[in-house]
Protein backbone atom coordinates (compact mmCIF):
# COMPACT_ATOMS: atom_id res chain seq x y z
CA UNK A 1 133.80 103.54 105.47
CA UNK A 2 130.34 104.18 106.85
CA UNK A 3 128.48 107.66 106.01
CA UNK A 4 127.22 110.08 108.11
CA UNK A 5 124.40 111.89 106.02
CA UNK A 6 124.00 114.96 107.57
CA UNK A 7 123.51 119.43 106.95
CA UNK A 8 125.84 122.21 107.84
CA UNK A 9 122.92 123.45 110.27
CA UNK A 10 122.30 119.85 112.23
CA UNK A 11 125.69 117.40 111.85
CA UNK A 12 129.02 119.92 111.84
CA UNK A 13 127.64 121.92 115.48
CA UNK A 14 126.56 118.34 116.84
CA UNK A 15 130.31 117.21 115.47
CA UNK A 16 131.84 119.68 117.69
CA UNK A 17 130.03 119.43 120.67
CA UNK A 18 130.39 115.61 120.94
CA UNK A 19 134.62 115.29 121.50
CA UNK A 20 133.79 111.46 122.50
CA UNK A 21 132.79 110.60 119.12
CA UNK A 22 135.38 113.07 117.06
CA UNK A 23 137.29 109.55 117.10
CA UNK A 24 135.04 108.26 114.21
CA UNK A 25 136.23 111.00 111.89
CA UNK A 26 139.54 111.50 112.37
CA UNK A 27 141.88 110.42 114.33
CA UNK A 28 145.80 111.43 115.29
CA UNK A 29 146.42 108.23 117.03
CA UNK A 30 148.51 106.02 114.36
CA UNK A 31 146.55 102.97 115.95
CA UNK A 32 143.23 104.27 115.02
CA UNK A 33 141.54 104.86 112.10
CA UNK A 34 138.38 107.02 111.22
CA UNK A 35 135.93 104.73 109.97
CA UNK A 36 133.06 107.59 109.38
CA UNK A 37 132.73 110.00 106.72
CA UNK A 38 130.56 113.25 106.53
CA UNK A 39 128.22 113.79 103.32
CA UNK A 40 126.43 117.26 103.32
CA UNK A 41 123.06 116.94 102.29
CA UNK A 42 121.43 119.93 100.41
CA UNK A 43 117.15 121.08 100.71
CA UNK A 44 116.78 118.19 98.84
CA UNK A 45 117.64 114.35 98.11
CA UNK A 46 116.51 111.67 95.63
CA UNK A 47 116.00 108.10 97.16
CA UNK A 48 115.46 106.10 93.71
CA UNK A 49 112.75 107.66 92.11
CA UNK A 50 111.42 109.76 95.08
CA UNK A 51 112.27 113.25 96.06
CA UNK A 52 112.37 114.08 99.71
CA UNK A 53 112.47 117.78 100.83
CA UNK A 54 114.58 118.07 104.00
CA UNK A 55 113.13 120.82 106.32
CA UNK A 56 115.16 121.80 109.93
CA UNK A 57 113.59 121.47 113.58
CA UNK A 58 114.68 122.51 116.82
CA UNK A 59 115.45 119.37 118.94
CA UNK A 60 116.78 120.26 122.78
CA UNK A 61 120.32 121.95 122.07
CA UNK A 62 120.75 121.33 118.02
CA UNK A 63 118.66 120.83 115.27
CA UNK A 64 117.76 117.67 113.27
CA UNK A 65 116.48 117.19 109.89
CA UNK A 66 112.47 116.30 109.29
CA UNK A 67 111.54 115.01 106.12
CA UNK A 68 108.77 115.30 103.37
CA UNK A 69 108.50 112.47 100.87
CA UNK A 70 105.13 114.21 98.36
CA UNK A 71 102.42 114.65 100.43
CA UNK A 72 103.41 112.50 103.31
CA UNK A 73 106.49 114.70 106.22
CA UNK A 74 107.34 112.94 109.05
CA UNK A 75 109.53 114.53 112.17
CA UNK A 76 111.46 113.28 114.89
CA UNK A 77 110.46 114.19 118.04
CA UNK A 78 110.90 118.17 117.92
CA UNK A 79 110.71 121.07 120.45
CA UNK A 80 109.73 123.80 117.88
CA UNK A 81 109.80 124.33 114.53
CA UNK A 82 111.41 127.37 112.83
CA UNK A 83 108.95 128.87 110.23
CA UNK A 84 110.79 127.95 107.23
CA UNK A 85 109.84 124.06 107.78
CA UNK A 86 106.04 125.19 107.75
CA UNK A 87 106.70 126.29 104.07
CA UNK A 88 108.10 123.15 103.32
CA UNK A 89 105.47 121.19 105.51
CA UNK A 90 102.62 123.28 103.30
CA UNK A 91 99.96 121.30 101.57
CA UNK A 92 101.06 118.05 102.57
CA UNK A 93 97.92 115.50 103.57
CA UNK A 94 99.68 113.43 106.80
CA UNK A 95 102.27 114.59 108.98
CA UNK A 96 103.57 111.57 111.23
CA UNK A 97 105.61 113.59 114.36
CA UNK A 98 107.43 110.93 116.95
CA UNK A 99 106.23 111.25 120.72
CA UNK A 100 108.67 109.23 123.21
CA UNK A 101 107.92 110.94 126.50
CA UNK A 102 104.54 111.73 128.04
CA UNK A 103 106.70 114.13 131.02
CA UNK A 104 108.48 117.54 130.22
CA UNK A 105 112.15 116.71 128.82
CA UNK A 106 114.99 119.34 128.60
CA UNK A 107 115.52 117.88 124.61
CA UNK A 108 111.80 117.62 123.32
CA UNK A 109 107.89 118.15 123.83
CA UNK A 110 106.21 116.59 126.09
CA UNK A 111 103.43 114.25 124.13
CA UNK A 112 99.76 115.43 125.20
CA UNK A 113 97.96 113.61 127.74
């Protein structure tokens, strides 16, 4: 069964809201089987030897988890931030933030021109 890593502030609202893929996790048709299961992630997770500090950020209509990994954060393409991830973001040396669209977007920021 494949996992879907996810926090009770980004995965469970986004779970609701999306009926059309409420299929992958369970299912009352006796011809269909979920083939996804949810994992709650905490503030933080270990990847081998490396700790990774999980910060939220607004992204259109949810949220969706950014990441810091030491001194390095990166973020997916974000509308705002609320100011809790600037104390996790705090001290950190390079913050890599995707930038897919150069024209206002009703789910993100617009990259600068």
């Amino acid at each position: 069964m494949t996992g879907l890593w996810t926090s009770t502030e980004t995965g469970k609202p986004w779970i609701r809201s999306t009926p059309g893929f409420a299929y992958a996790l369970a299912s009352e048709n006796p011809h269909h089987w979920p083939f996804m299961s949810t994992h709650e992630l905490g503030d933080t997770v270990k990847i081998g030897d490396i700790d990774v500090a999980l910060f939220i950020q607004e992204h259109g209509a949810g949220m969706t988890l950014g990441f810091r990994f030491g001194q390095f954060a990166y973020s997916t393409d974000a509308m705002g931030m609320p100011e809790a991830a600037f104390s996790v973001l705090s001290g950190i040396d390079l913050w890599v933030v995707g930038a897919a669209h150069s024209v206002p977007n009703r789910s993100i920021r617009p990259m600068p021109t």
